[in-house]
Structure formats: structure tokens, C-alpha cells
N, C-alpha and C. Protein backbone atom coordinates (compact mmCIF):
# COMPACT_ATOMS: atom_id res chain seq x y z
N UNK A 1 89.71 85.83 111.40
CA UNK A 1 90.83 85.80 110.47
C UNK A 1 91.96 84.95 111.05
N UNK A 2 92.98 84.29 109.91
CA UNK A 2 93.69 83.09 110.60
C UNK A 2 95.10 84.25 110.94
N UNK A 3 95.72 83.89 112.12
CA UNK A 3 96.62 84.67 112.30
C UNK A 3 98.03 83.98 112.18
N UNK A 4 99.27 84.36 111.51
CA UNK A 4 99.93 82.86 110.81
C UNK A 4 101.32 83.45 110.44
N UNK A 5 101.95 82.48 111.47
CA UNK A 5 103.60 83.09 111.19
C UNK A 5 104.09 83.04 109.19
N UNK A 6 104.92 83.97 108.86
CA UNK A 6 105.44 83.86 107.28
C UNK A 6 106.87 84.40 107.03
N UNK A 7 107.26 83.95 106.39
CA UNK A 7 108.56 84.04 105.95
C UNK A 7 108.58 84.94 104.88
N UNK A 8 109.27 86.15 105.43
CA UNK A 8 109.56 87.67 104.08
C UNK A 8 110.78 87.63 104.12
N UNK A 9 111.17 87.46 102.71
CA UNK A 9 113.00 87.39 102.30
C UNK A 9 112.31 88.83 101.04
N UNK A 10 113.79 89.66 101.18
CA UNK A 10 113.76 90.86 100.41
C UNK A 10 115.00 90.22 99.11
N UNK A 11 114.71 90.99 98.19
CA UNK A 11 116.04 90.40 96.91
C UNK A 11 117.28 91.33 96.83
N UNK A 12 118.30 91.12 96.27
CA UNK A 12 119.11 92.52 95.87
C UNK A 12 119.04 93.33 95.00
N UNK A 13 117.44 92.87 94.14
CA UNK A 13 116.85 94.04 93.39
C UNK A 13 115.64 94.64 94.27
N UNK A 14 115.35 94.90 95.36
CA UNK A 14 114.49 95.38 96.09
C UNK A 14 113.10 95.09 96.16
N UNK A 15 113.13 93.24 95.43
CA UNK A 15 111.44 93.08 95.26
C UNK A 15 111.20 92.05 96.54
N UNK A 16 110.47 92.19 97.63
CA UNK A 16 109.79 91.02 98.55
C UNK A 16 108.79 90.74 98.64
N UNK A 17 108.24 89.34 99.51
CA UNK A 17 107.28 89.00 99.24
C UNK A 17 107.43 88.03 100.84
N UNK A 18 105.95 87.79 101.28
CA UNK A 18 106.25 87.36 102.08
C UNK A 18 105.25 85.24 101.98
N UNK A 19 105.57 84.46 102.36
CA UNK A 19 104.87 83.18 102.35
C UNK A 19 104.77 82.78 103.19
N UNK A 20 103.85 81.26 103.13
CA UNK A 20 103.93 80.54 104.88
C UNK A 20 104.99 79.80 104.20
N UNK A 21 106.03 79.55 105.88
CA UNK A 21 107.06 78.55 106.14
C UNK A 21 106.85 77.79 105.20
N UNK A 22 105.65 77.03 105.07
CA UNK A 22 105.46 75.43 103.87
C UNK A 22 105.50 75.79 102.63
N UNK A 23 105.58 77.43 102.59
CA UNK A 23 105.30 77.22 101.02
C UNK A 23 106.55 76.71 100.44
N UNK A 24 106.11 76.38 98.76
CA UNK A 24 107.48 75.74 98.30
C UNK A 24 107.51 76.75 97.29
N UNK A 25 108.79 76.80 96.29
CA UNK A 25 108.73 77.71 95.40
C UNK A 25 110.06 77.31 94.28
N UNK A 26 109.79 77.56 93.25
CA UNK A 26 111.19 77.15 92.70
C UNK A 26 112.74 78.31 92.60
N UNK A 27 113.90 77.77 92.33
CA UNK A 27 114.72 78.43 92.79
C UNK A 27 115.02 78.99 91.26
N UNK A 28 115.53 79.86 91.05
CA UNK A 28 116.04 80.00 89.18
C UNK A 28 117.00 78.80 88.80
N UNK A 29 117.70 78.10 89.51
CA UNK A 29 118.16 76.87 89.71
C UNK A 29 117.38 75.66 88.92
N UNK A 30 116.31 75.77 89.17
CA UNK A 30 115.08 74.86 88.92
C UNK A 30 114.68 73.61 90.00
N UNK A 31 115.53 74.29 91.26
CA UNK A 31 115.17 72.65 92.57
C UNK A 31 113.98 73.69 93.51
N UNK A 32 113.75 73.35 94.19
CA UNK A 32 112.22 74.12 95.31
C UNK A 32 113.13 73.84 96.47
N UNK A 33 112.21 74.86 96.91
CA UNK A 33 112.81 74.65 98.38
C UNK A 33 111.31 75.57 99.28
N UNK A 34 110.85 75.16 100.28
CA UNK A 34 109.92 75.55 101.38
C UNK A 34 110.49 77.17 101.93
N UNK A 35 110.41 78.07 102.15
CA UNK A 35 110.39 79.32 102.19
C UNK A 35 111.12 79.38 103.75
N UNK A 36 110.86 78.32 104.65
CA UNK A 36 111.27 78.18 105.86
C UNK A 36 112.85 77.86 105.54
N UNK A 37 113.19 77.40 104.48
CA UNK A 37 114.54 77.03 103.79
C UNK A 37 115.06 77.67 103.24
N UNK A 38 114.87 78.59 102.80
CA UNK A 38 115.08 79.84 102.13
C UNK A 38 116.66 80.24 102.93
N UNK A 39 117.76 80.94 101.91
CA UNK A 39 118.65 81.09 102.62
C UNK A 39 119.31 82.12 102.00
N UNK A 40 120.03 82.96 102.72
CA UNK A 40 120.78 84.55 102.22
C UNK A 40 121.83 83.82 100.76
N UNK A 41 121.45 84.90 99.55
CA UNK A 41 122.05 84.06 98.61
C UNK A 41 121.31 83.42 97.55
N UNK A 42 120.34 82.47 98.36
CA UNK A 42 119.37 81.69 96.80
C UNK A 42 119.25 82.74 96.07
N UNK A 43 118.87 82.30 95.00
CA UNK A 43 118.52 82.83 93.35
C UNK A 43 117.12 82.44 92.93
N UNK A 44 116.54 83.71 92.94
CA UNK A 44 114.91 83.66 92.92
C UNK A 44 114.41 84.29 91.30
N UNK A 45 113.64 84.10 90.93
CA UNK A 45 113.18 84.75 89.63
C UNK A 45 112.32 86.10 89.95
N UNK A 46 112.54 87.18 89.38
CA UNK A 46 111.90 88.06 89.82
C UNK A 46 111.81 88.93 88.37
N UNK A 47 109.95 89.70 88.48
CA UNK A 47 109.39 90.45 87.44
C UNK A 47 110.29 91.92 86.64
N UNK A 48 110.88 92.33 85.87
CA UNK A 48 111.44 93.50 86.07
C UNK A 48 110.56 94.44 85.14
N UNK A 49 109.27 94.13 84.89
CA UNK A 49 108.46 94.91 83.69
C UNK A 49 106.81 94.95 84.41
N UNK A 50 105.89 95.52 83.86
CA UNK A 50 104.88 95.36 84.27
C UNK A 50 103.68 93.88 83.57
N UNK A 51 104.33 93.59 82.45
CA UNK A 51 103.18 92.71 81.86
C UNK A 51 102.87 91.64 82.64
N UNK A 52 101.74 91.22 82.13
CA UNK A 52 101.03 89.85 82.91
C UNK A 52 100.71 88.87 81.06
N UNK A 53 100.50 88.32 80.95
CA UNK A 53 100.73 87.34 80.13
C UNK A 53 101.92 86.26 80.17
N UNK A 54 102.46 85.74 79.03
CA UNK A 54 103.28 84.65 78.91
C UNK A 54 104.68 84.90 78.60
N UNK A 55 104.75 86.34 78.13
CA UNK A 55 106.26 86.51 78.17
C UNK A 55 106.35 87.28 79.31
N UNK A 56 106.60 87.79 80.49
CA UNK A 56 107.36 88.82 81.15
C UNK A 56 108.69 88.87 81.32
N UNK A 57 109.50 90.01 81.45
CA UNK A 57 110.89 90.06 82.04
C UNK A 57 111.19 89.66 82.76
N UNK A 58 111.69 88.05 82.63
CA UNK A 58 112.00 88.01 84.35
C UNK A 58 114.06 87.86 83.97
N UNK A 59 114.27 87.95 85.49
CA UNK A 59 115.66 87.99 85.99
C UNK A 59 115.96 87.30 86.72
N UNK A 60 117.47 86.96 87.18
CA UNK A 60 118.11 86.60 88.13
C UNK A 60 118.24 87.39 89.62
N UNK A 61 117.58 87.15 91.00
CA UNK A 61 117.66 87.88 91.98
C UNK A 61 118.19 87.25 93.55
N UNK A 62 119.43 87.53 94.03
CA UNK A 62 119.41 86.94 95.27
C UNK A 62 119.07 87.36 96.51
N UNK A 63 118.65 86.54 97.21
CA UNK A 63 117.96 87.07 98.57
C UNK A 63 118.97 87.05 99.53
N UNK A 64 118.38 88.96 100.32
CA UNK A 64 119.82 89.53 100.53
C UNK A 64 119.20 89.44 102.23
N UNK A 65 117.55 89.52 102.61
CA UNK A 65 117.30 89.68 104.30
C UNK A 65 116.07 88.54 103.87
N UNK A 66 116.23 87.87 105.05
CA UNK A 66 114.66 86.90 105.63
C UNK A 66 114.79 87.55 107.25
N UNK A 67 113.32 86.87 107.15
CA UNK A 67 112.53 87.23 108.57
C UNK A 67 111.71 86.52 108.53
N UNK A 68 110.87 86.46 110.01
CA UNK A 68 109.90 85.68 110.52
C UNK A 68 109.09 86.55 111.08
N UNK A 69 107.75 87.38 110.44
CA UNK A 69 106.76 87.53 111.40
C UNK A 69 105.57 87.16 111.47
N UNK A 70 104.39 87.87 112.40
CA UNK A 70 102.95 86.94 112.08
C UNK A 70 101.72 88.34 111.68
N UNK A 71 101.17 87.31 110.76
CA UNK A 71 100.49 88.07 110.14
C UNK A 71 99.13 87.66 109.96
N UNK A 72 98.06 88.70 109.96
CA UNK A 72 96.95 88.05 109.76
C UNK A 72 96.42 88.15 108.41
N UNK A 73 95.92 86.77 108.20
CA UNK A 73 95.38 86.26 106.86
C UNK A 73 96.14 85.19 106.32
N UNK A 74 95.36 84.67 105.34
CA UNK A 74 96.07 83.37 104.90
C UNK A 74 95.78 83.05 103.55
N UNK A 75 96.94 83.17 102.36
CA UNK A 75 96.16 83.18 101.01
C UNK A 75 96.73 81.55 100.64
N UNK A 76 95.96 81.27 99.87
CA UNK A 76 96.36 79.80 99.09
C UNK A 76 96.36 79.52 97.71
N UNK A 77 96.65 80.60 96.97
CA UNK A 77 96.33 80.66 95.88
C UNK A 77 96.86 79.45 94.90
N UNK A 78 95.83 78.96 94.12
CA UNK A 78 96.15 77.94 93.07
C UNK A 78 95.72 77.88 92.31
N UNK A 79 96.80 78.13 90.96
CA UNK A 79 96.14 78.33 89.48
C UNK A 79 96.12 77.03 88.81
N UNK A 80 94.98 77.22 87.86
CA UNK A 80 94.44 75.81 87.38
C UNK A 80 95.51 75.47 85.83
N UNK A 81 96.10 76.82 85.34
CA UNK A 81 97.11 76.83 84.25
C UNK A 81 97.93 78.11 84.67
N UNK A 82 98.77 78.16 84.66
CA UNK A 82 99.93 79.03 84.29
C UNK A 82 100.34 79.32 85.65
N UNK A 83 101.54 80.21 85.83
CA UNK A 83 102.40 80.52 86.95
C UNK A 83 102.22 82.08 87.55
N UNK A 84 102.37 81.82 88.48
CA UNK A 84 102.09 82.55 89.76
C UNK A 84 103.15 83.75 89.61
N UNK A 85 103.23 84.99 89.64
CA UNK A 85 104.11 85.91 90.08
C UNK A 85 103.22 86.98 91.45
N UNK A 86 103.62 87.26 91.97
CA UNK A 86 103.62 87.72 93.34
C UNK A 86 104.18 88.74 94.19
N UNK A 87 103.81 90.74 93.68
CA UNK A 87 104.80 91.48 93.92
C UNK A 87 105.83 91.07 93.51
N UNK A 88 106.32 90.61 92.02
CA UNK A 88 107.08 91.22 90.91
C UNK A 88 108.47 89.73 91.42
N UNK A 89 107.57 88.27 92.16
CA UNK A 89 108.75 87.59 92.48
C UNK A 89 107.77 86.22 92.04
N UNK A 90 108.53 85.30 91.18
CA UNK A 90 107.86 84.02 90.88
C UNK A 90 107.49 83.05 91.89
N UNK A 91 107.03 82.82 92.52
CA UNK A 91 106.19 82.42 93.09
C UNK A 91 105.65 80.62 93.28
N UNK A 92 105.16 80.18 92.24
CA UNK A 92 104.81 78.47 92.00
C UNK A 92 105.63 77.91 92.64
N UNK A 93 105.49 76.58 93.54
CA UNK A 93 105.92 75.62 93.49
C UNK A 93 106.83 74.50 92.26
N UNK A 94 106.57 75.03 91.74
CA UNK A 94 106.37 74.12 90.12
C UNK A 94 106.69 75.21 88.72
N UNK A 95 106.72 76.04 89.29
CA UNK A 95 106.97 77.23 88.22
C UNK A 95 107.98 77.11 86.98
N UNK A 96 107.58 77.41 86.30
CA UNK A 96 108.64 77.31 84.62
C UNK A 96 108.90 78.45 85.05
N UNK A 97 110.44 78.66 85.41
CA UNK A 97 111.22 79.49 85.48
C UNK A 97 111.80 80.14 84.10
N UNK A 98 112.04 79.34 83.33
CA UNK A 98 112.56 79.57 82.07
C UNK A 98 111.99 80.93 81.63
N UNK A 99 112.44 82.00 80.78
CA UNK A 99 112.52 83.08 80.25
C UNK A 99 111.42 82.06 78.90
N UNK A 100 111.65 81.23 77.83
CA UNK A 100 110.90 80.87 77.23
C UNK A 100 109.42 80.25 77.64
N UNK A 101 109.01 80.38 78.36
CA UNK A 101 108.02 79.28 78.96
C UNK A 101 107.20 80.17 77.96
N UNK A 102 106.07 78.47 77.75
CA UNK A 102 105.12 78.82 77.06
C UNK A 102 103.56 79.03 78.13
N UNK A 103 103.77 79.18 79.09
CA UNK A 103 103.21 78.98 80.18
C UNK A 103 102.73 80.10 80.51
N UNK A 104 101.21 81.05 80.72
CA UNK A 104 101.10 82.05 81.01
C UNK A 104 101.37 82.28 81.90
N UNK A 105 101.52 83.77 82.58
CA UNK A 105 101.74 84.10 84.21
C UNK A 105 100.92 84.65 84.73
N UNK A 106 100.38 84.68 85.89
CA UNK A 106 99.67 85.49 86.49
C UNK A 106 99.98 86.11 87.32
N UNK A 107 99.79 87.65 87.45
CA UNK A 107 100.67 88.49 88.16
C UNK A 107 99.49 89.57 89.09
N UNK A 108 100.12 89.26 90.24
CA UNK A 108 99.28 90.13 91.55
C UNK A 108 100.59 91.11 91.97
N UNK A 109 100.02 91.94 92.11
CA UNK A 109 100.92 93.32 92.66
C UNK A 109 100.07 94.10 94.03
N UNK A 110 101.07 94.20 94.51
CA UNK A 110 100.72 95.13 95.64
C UNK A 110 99.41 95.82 95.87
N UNK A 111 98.95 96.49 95.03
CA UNK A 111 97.91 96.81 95.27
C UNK A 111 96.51 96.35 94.86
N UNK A 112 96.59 94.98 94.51
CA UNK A 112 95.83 93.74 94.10
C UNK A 112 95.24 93.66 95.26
N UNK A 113 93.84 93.03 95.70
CA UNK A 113 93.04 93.01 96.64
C UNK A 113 92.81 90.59 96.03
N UNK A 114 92.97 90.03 96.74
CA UNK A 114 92.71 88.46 96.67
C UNK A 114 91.17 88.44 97.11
């Protein structure tokens, strides 16, 4: 198993998630930034409902703690259509942040097995 430093920022609605340094992700802003960039403050999109489809609740959330630890395993997930949510936090590189997106989502939760 790959063993692999990641970057876990928590929100001020209590949802985290953790990535590698490279990942990129979009900001509710709509600019990306690499997770290693990540900074107390950004404005992240985050799930506040349970659905998985094309509408979910999402919100405005700022990230209130980051950290650096290492962890084993290494996911790479890449969807061929629609956007990524990730323990209840948007996730994509590229993500339609927008509340309208016509864009489905795909949503892994905590007790999701990859």
C-alpha cells in the first residue's frame, strides 16, 4: 500500500476531508487552488443534505484548521461526467460549483468503501 503525506482542512460547518498536496479543487470563488495552498479562510462548497444526483444543497464553507499527515492509501478518483463530492465537501478540480449546475454529482460518504 502507497504510504502518502495529505492535506486535511476541517470547515466552519464541521465537514473535512482530507487530499494529496497536488490535488486541485475549486474554490466557491470559482479559481482552484492545490490543497497544499489551501489557506485558513478559503471558501469551499460543501453538501448540507444527503442526495446524490444533480441538484444537492450545497453552501458556502470556510476552512477554519489544515494539517499535514501521512496516510496509507492513495485514491485518484476520476469521473468520466459529473462532479465529485467527498464527505459532504466538493471536491473536482473543475467542479461546477454553481447551485444551478446541470452537472450530476457524485457523492462518497464516509462510510463508502472505493
Amino acid at each position: 500500500a502507497a504510504v502518502t503525506p495529505m492535506v486535511t482542512f476541517t470547515t466552519d460547518s464541521n465537514h473535512s476531508v482530507s487530499a494529496s498536496p497536488d490535488h486541485y479543487m475549486t474554490l466557491a470563488n470559482g479559481t482552484s487552488k492545490s490543497t497544499k495552498n489551501l489557506e485558513f479562510g478559503h471558501i469551499v462548497m460543501v453538501q448540507n443534505d444527503d442526495k446524490s444526483g444533480s441538484k444537492p444543497d450545497l453552501s458556502e464553507a470556510s476552512i477554519v484548521d489544515i494539517s499535514i499527515t501521512t496516510e496509507v492509501g492513495l485514491y485518484a478518483p476520476y469521473t468520466l461526467s459529473g462532479d465529485l463530492i467527498v464527505h459532504r465537501v466538493a471536491m473536482d478540480d473543475d467542479c461546477n460549483t454553481r447551485k444551478d449546475s446541470e452537472r450530476p454529482w457524485i457523492t462518497v460518504q464516509e462510510n463508502d468503501n472505493w
